[in-house]
N, C-alpha and C. Protein backbone atom coordinates (compact mmCIF):
# COMPACT_ATOMS: atom_id res chain seq x y z
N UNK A 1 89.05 61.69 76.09
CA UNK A 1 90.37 61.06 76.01
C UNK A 1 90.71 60.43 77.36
N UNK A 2 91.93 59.66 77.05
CA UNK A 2 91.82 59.38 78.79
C UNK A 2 92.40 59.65 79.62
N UNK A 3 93.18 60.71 78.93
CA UNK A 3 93.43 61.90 79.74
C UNK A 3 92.83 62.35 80.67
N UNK A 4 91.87 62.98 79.80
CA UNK A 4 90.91 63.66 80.40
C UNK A 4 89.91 62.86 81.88
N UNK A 5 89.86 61.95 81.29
CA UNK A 5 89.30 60.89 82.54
C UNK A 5 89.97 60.46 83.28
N UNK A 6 91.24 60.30 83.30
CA UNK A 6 92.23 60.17 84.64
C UNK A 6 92.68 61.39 85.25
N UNK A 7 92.18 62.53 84.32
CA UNK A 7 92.50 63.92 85.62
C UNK A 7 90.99 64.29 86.02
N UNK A 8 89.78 63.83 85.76
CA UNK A 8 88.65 64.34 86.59
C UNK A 8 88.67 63.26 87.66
N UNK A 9 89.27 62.16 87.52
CA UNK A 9 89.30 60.89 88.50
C UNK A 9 90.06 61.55 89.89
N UNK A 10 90.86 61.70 89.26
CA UNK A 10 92.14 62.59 89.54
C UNK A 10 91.60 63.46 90.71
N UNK A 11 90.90 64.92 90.46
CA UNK A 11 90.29 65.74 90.74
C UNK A 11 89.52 65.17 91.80
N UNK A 12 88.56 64.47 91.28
CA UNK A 12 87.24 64.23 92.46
C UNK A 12 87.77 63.57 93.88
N UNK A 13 88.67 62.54 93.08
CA UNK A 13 89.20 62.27 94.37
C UNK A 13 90.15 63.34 95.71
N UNK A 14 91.12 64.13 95.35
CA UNK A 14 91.54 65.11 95.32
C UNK A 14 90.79 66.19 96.24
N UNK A 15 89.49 66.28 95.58
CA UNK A 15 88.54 67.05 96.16
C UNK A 15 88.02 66.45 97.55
N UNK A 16 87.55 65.47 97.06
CA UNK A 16 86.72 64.35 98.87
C UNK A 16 87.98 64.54 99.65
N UNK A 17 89.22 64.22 99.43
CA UNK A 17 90.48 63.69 100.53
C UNK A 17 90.30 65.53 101.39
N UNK A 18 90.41 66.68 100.25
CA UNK A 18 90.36 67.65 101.02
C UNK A 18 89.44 68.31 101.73
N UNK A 19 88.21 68.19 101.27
CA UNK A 19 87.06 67.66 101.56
C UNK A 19 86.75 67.32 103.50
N UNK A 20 87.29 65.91 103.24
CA UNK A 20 87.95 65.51 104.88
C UNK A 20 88.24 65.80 105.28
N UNK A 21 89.17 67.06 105.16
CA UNK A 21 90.42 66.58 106.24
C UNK A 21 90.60 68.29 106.09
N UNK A 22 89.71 68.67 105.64
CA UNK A 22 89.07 70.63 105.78
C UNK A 22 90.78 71.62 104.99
N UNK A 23 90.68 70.83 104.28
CA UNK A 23 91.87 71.61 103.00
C UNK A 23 91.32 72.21 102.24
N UNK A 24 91.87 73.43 102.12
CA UNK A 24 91.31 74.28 100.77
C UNK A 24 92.12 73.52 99.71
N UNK A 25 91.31 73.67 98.36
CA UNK A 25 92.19 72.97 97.71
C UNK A 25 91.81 74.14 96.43
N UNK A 26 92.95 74.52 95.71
CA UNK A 26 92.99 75.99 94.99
C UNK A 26 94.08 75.76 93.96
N UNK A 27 93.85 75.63 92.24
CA UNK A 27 94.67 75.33 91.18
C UNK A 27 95.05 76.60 90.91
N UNK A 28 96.79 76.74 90.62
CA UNK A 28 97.47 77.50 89.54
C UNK A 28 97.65 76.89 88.16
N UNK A 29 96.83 77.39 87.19
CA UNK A 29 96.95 77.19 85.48
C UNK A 29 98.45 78.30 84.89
N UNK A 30 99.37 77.94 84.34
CA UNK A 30 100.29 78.40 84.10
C UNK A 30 99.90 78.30 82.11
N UNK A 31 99.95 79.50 81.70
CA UNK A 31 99.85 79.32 80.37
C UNK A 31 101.11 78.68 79.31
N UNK A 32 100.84 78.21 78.36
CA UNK A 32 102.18 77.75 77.59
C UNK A 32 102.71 78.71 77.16
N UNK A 33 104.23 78.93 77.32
CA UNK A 33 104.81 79.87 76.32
C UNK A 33 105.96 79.57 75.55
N UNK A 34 106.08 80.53 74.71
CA UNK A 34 106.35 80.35 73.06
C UNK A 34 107.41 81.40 73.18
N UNK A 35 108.71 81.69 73.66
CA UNK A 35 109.57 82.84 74.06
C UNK A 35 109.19 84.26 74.57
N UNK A 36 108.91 84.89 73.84
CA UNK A 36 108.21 86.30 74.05
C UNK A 36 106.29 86.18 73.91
N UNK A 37 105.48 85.29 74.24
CA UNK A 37 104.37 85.64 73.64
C UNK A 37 103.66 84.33 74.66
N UNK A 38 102.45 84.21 74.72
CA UNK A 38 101.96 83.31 74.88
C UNK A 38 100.93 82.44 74.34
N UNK A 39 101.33 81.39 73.62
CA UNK A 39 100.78 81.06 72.63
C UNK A 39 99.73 80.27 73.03
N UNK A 40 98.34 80.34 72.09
CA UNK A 40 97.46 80.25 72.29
C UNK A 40 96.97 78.68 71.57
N UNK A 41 98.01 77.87 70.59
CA UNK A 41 97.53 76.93 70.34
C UNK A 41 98.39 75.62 71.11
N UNK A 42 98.42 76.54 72.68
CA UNK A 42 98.62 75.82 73.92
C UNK A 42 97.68 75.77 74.72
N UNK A 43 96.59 76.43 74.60
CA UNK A 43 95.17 76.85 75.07
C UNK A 43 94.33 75.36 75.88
N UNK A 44 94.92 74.60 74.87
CA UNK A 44 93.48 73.40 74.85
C UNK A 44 93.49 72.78 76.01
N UNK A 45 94.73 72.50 76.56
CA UNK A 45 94.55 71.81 78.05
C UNK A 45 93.82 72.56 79.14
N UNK A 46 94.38 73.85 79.21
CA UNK A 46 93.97 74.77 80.05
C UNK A 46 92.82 74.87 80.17
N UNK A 47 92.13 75.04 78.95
CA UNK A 47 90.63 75.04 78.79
C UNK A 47 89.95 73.92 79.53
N UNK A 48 90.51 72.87 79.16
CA UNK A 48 90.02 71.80 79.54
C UNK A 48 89.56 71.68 81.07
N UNK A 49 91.54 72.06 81.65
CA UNK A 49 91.61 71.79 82.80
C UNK A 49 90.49 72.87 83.63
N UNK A 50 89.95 74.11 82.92
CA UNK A 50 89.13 75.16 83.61
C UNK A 50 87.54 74.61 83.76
N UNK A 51 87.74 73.87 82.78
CA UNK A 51 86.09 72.87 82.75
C UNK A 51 86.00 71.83 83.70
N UNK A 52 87.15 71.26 83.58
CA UNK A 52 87.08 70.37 84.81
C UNK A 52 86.27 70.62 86.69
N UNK A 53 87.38 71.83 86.65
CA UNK A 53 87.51 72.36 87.96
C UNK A 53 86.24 72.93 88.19
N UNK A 54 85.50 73.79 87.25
CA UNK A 54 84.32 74.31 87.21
C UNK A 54 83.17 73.32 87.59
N UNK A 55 83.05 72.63 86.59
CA UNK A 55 82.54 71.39 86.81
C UNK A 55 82.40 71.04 88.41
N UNK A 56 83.46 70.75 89.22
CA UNK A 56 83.90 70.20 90.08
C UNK A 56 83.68 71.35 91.86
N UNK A 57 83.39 72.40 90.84
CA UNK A 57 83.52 73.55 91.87
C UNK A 57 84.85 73.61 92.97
N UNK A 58 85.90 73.58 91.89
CA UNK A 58 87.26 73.84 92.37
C UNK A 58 87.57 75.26 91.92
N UNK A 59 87.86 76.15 92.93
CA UNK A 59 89.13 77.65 93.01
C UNK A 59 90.13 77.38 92.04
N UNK A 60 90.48 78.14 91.12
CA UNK A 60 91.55 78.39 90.42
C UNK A 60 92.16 79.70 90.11
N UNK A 61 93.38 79.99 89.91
CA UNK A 61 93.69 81.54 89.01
C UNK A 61 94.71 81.00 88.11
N UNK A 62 94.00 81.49 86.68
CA UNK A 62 94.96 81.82 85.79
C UNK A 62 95.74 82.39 85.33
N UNK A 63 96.84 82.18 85.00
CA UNK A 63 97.86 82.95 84.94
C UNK A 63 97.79 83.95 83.71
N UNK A 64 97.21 83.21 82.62
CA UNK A 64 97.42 83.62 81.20
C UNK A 64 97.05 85.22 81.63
N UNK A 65 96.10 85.97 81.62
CA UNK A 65 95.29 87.33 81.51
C UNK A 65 96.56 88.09 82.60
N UNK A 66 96.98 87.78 83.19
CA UNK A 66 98.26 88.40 84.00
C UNK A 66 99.26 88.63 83.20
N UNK A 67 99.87 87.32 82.62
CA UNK A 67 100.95 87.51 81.76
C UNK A 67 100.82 88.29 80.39
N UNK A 68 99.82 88.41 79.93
CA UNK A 68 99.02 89.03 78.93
C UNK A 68 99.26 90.75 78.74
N UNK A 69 98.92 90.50 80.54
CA UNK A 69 98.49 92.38 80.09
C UNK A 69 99.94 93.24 81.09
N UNK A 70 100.63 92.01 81.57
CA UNK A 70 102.02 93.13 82.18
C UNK A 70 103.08 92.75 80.57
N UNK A 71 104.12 93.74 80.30
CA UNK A 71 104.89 93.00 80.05
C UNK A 71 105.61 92.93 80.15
N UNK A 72 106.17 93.11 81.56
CA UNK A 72 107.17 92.48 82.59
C UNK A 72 107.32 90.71 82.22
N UNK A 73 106.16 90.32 81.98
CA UNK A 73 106.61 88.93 82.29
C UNK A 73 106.97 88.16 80.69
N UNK A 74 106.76 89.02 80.12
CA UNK A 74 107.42 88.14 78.85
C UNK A 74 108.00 88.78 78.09
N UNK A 75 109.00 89.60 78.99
CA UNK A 75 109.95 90.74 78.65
C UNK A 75 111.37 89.15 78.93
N UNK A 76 112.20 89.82 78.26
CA UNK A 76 113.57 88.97 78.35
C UNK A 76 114.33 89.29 79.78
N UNK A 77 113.78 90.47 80.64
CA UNK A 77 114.09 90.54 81.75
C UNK A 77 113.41 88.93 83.22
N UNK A 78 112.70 88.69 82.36
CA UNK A 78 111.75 87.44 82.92
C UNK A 78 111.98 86.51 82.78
N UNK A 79 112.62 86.14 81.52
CA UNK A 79 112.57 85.24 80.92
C UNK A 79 113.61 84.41 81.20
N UNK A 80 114.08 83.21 81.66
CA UNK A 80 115.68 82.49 81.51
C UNK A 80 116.44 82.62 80.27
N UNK A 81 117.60 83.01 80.30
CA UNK A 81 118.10 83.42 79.13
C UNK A 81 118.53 82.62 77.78
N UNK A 82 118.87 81.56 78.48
CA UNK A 82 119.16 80.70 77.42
C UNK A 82 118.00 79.23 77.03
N UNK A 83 116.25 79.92 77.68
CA UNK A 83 115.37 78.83 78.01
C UNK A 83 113.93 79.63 77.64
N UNK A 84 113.58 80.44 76.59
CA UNK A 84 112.71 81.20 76.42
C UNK A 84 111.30 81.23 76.94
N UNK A 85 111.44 79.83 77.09
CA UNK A 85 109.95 79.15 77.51
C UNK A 85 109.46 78.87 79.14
N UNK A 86 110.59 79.15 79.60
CA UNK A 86 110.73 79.19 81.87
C UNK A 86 111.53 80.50 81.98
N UNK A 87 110.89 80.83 83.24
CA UNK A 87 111.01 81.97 83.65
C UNK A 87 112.50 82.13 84.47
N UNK A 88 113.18 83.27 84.68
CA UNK A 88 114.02 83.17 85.91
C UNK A 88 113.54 83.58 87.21
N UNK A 89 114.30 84.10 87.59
CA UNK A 89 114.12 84.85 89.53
C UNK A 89 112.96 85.79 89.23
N UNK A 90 113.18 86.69 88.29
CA UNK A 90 112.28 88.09 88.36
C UNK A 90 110.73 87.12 88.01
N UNK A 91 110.91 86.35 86.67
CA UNK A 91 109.80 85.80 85.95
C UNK A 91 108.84 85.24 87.59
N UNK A 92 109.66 84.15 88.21
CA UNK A 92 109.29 83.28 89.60
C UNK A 92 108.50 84.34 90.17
N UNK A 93 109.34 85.53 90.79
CA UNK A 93 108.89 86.29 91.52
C UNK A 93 107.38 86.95 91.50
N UNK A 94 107.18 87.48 89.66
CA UNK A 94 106.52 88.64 89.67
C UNK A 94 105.02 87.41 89.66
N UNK A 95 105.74 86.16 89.58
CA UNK A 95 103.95 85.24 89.42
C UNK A 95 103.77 84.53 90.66
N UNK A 96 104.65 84.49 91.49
CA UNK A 96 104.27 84.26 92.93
C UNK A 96 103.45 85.61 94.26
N UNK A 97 103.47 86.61 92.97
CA UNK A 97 103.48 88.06 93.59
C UNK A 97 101.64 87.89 93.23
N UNK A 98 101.38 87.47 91.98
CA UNK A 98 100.14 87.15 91.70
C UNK A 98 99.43 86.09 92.68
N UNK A 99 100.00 85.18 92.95
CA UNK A 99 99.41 83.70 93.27
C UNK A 99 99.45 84.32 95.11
N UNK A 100 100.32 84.78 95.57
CA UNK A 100 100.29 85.45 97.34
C UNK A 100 98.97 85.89 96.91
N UNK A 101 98.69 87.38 96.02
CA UNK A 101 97.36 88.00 96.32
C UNK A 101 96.24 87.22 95.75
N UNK A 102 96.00 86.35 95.11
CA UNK A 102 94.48 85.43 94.71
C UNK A 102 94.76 85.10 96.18
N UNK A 103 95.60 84.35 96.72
CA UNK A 103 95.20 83.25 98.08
C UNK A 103 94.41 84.21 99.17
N UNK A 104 95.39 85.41 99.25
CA UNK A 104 95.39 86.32 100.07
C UNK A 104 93.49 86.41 99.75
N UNK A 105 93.20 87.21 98.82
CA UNK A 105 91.97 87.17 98.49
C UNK A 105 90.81 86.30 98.36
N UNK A 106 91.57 84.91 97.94
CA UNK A 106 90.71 83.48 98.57
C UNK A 106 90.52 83.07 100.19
N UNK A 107 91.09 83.44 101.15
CA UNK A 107 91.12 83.10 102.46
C UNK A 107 90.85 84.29 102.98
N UNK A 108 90.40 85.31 102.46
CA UNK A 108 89.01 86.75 102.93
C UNK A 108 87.62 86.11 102.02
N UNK A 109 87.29 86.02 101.24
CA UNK A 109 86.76 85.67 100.69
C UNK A 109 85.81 84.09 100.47
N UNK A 110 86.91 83.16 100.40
CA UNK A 110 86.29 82.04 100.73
C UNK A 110 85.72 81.22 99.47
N UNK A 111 86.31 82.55 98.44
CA UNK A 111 85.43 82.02 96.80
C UNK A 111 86.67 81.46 95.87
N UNK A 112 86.30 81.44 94.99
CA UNK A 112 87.12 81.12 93.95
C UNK A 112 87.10 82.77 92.67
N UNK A 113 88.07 82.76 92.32
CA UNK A 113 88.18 83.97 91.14
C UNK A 113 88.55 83.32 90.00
N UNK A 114 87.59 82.76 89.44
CA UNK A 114 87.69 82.17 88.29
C UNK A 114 87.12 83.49 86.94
């Protein structure tokens, strides 16, 4: 699609600029959600976008398997109240709490945790 070909365009380029200029360059995949749940026939981009990066030998962490297995985060305590599908303060928090420790663990490491 050409989608798909304007985000590996996207990407490669992306990659060389950081490449240059000695940037780590490291994707957050945020899964789609569906109020309480995370729905899975939101999957397809993600997928996509994980092939890409692979492909490309780009670092990523996904969010989905996090949100999955707490359920803090797709508890209504997380959730914006009147917006089922975005998170509030706690929701922000508890996935920036994730994304600190991948980096944290990418810059000891040096890998990707795909």
């Amino acid at each position: 699609s050409i989608i798909k070909e304007q985000f590996e365009y996207a990407i490669k380029h992306l990659k060389t600029y950081c490449q240059d200029n000695n940037i780590d360059l490291v994707f957050v995949l945020f899964p789609g959600l569906s109020g309480n749940y995370v729905n899975p026939e939101l999957d397809a981009p993600i997928i996509e976008a994980k092939n890409i990066l692979n492909n490309n030998s780009i670092g990523y962490v996904d969010l989905k398997p996090y949100y999955q297995a707490d359920v803090n985060f797709l508890s209504d305590l997380a959730l914006h109240k009147n917006d089922k599908c975005h998170f509030n303060a706690l929701g922000h928090k508890l996935t920036a709490e994730i994304i600190y420790k991948f980096l944290e663990g990418y810059e000891k490491n040096k890998t990707s945790y795909k």
